[in-house]
Protein backbone atom coordinates (compact mmCIF):
# COMPACT_ATOMS: atom_id res chain seq x y z
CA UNK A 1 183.91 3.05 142.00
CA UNK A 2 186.82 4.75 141.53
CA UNK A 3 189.78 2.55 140.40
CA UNK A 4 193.25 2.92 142.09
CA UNK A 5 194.84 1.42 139.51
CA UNK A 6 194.73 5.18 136.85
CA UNK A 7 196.05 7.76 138.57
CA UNK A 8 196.26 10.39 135.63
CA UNK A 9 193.85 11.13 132.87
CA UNK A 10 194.11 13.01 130.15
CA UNK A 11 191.96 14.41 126.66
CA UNK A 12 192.70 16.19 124.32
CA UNK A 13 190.28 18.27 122.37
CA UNK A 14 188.03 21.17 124.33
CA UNK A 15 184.91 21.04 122.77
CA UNK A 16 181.71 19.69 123.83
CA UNK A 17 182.65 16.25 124.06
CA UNK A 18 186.45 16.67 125.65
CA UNK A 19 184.82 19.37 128.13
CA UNK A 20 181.78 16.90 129.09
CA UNK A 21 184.25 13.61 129.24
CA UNK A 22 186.35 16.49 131.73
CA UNK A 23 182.82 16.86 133.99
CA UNK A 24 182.79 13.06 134.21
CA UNK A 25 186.14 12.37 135.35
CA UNK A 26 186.53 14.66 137.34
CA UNK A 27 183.28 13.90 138.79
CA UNK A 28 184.45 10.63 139.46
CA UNK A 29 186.99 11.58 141.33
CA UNK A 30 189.43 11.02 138.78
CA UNK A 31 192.50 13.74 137.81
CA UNK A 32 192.29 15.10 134.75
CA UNK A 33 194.39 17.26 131.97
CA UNK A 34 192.97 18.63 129.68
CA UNK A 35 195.26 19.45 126.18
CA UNK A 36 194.15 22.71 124.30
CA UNK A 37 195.62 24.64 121.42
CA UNK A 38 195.72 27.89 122.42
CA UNK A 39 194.62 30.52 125.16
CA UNK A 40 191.70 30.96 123.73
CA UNK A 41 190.58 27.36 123.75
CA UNK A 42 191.38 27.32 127.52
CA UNK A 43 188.96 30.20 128.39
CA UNK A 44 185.94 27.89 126.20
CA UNK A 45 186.32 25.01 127.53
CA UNK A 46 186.36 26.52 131.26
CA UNK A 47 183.03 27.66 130.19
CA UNK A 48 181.43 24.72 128.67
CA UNK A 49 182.87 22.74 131.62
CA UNK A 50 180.87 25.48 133.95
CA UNK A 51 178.01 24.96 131.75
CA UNK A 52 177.80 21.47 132.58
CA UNK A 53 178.18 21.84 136.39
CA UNK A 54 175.64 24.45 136.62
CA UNK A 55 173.10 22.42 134.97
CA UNK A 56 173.57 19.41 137.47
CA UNK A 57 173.68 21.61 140.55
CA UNK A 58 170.22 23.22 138.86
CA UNK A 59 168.61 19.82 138.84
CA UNK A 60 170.43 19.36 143.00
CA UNK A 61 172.40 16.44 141.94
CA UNK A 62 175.54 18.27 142.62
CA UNK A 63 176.31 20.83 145.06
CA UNK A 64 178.32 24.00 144.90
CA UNK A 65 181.17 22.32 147.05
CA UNK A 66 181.17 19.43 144.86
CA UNK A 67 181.66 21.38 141.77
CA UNK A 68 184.40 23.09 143.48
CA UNK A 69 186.11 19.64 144.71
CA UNK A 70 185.56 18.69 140.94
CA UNK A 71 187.13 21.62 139.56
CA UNK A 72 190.10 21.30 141.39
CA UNK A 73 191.70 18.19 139.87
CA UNK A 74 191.17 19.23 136.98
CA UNK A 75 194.28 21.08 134.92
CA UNK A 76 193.72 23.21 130.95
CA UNK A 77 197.15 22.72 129.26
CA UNK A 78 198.43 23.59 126.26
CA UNK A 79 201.89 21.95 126.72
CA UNK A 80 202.06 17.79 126.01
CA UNK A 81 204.99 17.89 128.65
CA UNK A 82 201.95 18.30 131.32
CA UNK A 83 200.62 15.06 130.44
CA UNK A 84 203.95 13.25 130.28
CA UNK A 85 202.63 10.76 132.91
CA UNK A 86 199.30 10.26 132.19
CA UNK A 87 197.87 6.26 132.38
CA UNK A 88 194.76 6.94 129.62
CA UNK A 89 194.61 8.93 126.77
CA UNK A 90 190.81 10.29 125.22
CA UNK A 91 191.68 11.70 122.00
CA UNK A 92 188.24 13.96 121.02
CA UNK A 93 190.23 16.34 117.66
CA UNK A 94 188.12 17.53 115.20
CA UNK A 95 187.23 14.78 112.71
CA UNK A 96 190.42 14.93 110.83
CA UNK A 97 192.70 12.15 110.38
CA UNK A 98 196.09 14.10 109.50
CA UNK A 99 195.23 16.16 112.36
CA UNK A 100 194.50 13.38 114.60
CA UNK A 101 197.39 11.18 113.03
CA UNK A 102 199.78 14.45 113.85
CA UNK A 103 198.15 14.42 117.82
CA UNK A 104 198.92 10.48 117.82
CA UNK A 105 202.77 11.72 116.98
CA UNK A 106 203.16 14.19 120.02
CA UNK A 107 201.47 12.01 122.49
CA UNK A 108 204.22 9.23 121.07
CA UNK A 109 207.00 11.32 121.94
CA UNK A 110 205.62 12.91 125.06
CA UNK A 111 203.69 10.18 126.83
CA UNK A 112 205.96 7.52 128.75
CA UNK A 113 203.76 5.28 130.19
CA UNK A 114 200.50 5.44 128.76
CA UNK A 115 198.28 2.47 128.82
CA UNK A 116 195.46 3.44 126.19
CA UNK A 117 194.58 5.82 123.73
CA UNK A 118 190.42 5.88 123.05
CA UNK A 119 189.55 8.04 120.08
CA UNK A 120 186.03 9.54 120.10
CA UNK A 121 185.81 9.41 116.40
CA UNK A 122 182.10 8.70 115.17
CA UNK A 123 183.46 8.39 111.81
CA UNK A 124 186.56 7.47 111.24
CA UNK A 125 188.08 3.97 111.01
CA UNK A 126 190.21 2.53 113.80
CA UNK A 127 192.67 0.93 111.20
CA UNK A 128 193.24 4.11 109.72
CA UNK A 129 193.22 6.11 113.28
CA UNK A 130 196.06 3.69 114.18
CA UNK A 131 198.39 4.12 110.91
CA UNK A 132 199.41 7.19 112.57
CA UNK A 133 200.73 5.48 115.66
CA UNK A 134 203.92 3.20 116.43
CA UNK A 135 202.22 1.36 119.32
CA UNK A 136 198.81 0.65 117.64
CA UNK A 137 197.86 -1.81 120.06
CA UNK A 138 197.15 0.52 121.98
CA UNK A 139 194.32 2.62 119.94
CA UNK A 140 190.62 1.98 120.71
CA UNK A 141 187.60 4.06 119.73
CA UNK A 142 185.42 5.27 122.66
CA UNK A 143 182.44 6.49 121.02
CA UNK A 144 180.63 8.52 123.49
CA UNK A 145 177.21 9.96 122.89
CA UNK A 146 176.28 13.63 123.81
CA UNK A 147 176.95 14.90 125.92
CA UNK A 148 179.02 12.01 127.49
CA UNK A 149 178.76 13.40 131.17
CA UNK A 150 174.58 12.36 130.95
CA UNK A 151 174.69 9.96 128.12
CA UNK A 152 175.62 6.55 129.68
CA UNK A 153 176.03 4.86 126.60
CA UNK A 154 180.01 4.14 125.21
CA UNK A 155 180.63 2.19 122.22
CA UNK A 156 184.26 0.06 121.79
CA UNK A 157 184.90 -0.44 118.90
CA UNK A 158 189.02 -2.66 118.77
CA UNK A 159 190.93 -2.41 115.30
CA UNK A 160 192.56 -5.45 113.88
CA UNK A 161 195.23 -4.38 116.21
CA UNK A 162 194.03 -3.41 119.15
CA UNK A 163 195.43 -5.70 122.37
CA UNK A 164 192.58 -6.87 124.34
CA UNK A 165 193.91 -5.43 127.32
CA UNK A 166 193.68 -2.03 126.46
CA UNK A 167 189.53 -2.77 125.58
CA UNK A 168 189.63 -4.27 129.44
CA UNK A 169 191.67 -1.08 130.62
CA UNK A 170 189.16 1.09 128.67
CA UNK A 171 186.15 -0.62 129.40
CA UNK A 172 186.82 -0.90 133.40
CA UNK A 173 187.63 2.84 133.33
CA UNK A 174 184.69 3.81 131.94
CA UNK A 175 182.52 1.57 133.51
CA UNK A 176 183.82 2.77 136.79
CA UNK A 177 182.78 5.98 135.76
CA UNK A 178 179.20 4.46 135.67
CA UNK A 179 178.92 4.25 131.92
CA UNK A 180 177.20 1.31 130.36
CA UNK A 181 179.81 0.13 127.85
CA UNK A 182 179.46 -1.99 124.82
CA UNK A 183 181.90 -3.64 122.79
CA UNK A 184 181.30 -4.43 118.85
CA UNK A 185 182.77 -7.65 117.42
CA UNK A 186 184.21 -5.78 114.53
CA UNK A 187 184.02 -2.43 112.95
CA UNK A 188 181.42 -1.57 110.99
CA UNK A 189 180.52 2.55 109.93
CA UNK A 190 178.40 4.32 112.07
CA UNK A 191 178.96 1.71 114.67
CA UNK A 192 175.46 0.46 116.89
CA UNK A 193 173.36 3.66 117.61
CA UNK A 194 174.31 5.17 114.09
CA UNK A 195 173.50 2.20 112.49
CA UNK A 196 169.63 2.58 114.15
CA UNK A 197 169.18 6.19 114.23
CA UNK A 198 169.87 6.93 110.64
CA UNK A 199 168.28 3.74 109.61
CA UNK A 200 165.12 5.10 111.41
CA UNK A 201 165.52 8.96 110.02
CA UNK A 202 165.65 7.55 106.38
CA UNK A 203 162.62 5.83 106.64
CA UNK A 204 161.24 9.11 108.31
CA UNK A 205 162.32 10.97 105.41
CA UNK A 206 161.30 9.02 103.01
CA UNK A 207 157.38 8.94 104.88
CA UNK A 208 158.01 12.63 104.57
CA UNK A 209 158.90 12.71 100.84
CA UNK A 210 155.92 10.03 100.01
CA UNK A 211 153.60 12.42 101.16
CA UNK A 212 152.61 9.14 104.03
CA UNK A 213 152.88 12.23 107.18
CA UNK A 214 154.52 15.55 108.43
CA UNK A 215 157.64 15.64 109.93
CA UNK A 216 155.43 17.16 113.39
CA UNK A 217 153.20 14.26 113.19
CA UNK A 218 156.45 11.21 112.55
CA UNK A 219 158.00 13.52 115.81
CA UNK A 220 155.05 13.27 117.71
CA UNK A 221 154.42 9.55 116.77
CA UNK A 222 158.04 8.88 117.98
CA UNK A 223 157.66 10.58 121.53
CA UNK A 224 154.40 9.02 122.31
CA UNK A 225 154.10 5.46 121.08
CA UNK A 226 157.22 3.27 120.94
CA UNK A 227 160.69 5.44 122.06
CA UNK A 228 159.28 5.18 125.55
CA UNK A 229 159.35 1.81 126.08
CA UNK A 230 163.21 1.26 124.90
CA UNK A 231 164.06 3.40 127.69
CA UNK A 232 163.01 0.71 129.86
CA UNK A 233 163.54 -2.65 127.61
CA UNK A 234 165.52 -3.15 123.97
CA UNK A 235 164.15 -3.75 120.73
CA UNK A 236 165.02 -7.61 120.80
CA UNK A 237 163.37 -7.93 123.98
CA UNK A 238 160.48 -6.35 123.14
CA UNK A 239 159.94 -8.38 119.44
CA UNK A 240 160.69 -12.15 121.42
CA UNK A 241 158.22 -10.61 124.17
CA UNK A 242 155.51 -10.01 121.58
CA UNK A 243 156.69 -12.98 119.34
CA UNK A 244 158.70 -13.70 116.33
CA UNK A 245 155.51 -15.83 114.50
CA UNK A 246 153.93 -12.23 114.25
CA UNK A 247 157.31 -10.07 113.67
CA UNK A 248 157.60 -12.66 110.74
CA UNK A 249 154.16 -11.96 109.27
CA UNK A 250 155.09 -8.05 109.87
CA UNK A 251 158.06 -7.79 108.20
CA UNK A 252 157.51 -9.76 104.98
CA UNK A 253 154.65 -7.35 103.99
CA UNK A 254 156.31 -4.41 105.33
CA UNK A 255 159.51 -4.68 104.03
CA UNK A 256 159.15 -4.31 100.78
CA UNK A 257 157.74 -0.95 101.15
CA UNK A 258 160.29 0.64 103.30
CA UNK A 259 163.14 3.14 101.68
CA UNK A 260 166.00 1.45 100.68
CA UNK A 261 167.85 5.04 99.60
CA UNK A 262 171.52 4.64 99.73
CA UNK A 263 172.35 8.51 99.84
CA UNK A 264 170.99 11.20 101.70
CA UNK A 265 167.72 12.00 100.07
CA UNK A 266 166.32 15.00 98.47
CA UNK A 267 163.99 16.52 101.02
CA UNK A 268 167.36 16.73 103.58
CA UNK A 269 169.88 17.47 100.54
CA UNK A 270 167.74 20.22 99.22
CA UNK A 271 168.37 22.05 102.49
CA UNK A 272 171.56 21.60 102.95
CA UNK A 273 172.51 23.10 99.64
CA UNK A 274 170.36 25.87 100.29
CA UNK A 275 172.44 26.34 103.79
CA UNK A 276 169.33 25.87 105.92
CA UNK A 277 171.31 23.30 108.59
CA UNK A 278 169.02 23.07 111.07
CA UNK A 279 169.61 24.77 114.57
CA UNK A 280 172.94 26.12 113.73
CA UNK A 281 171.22 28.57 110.82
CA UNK A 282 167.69 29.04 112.26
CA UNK A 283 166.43 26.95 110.22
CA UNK A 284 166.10 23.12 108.76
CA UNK A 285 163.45 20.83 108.42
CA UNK A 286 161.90 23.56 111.03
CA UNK A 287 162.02 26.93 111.55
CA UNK A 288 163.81 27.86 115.02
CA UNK A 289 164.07 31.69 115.05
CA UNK A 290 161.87 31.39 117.89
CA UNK A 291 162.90 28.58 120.03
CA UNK A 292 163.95 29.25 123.51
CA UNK A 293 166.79 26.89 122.88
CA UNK A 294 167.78 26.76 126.69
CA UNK A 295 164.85 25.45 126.87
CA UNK A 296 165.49 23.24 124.38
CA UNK A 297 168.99 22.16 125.20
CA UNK A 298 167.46 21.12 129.05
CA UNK A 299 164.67 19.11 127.13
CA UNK A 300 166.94 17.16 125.59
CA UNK A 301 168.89 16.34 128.32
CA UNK A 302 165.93 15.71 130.29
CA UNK A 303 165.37 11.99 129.84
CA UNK A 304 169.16 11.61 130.89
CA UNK A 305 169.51 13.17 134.53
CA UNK A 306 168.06 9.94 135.80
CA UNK A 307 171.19 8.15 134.54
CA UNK A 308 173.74 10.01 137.01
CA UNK A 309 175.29 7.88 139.54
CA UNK A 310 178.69 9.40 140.04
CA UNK A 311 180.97 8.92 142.73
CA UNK A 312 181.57 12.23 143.44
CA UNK A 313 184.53 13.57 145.10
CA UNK A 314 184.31 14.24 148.83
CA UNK A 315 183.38 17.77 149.69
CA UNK A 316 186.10 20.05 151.58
């Protein structure tokens, strides 16, 4: 539910996570400014905020007029004086911190009355994301996951000194945008999901690099044995359901033969000095010349569209 309390939102950054936080603000009813560099980064991010509208009225879980009600509260700026009275701040800058220490500097000297600044940072630390601020109390990071307009998930992560009211300002915003937020008790790199994914791709590697299976055959393990089910429960739940006498037993003979590789390993590092990045260059640990990566892009978002529960504007 909407809360009365923000009136005025605003982010700054127009890529694909500033332009998806825009689609769920503003499909929350909420208005929202968006801060761009230039002309040009005005016309993309009207695009990639189309893009995201189109795919929900595709699936019929927005309509045409909603889009249109959507669209209308929200404002592209380049000028800081256009969010002069703005209550929350998401800060989404390339990961940079001069540049987003020298963003931290304008909003100071433009921004009156803001309540909260949450940086989407995956990387960066909050202590260091708040030495470029007067009023550091008043930094959070709001990880999002992408893209944040179907991803529920929100990660808080407070610096040593962060006020505790801006994580309840933050967190009540967001979960009023029907996000399910989580807050860590410290920092720590990578944050929660991070921490698990990567944890989970070395050891895929390194099954890969041992010769143990092919990366098709770890992919297709993934998708149709235990992902699934943490969908519905989480991974704690699931280990006291089937008991910690056997996850004991399990891990004290498995342990010892998992990777314990503390930099990226050979079979990913050979690629990426060859240039072969994935996606982005056709091709990675596969080849995708030939994907239909539409396709692709709605697969991948597929396991999400159950998630949406906005409280969409009313239609005119």
């Amino acid at each position: 539910m909407k809360l009365d309390s923000i009136k005025n939102v605003a982010i700054i950054g127009t890529g694909m996570i500033g332009a998806s936080l825009a689609v769920l603000f503003t499909g929350n009813g909420y208005k929202t400014t968006i801060l761009a560099y230039n002309d040009e980064e005005i016309i993309a991010c009207k695009e990639r905020y189309s893009l995201c509208f189109n795919d929900l009225i595709e699936k019929e879980l927005v309509t045409e007029k909603q889009y249109k009600a959507c669209e209308k509260i929200l404002n592209i700026t380049t000028s800081y004086k256009d969010i002069a009275d703005t209550d929350l701040i998401f800060e989404c800058v390339v990961e940079n911190l001069a540049v987003k220490h020298s963003v931290y500097q304008l909003i100071e000297e433009n921004c009156l009355n803001f309540k909260a600044i949450a940086s989407s940072t995956s990387a960066i630390s909050v202590d260091d994301l708040a030495k470029g601020l007067k009023q550091k109390e008043k930094l959070v990071v709001a990880h999002p996951w992408n893209p944040p307009h179907l991803v529920p998930c929100v990660e808080l992560v407070p610096g040593q000194w962060t006020d505790k009211g801006v994580i309840e300002v933050i967190y009540d915003f967001l979960e009023s945008a029907g996000r399910k937020v989580v807050v860590m008790k410290k920092a720590a790199p990578g944050f929660i999901g991070n921490r698990l994914q990567h944890a989970l791709y070395r050891e895929a590697v390194h099954m890969v690099e041992q010769g143990i299976a092919t990366p098709e055959d770890i992919d297709k393990t993934l998708k149709y044995s235990f992902i699934p089910r943490y969908t519905s429960i989480g991974i704690f739940e699931h280990f006291d359901y089937a008991g910690l006498d056997m996850i004991v037993s399990i891990d004290d003979y498995l342990f010892p033969d998992l990777s314990n590789a503390d930099k990226t390993q050979d079979y990913i590092r050979s690629r990426f000095e060859k240039g072969d990045l994935g996606q982005k260059t056709g091709l990675g640990v596969y080849d995708w010349s030939k994907v239909d990566m539409e396709a692709f892009r709605m697969k991948a978002a597929k396991p999400y569209f159950e998630f949406f529960n906005w409280s969409l504007p009313e239609e005119d």
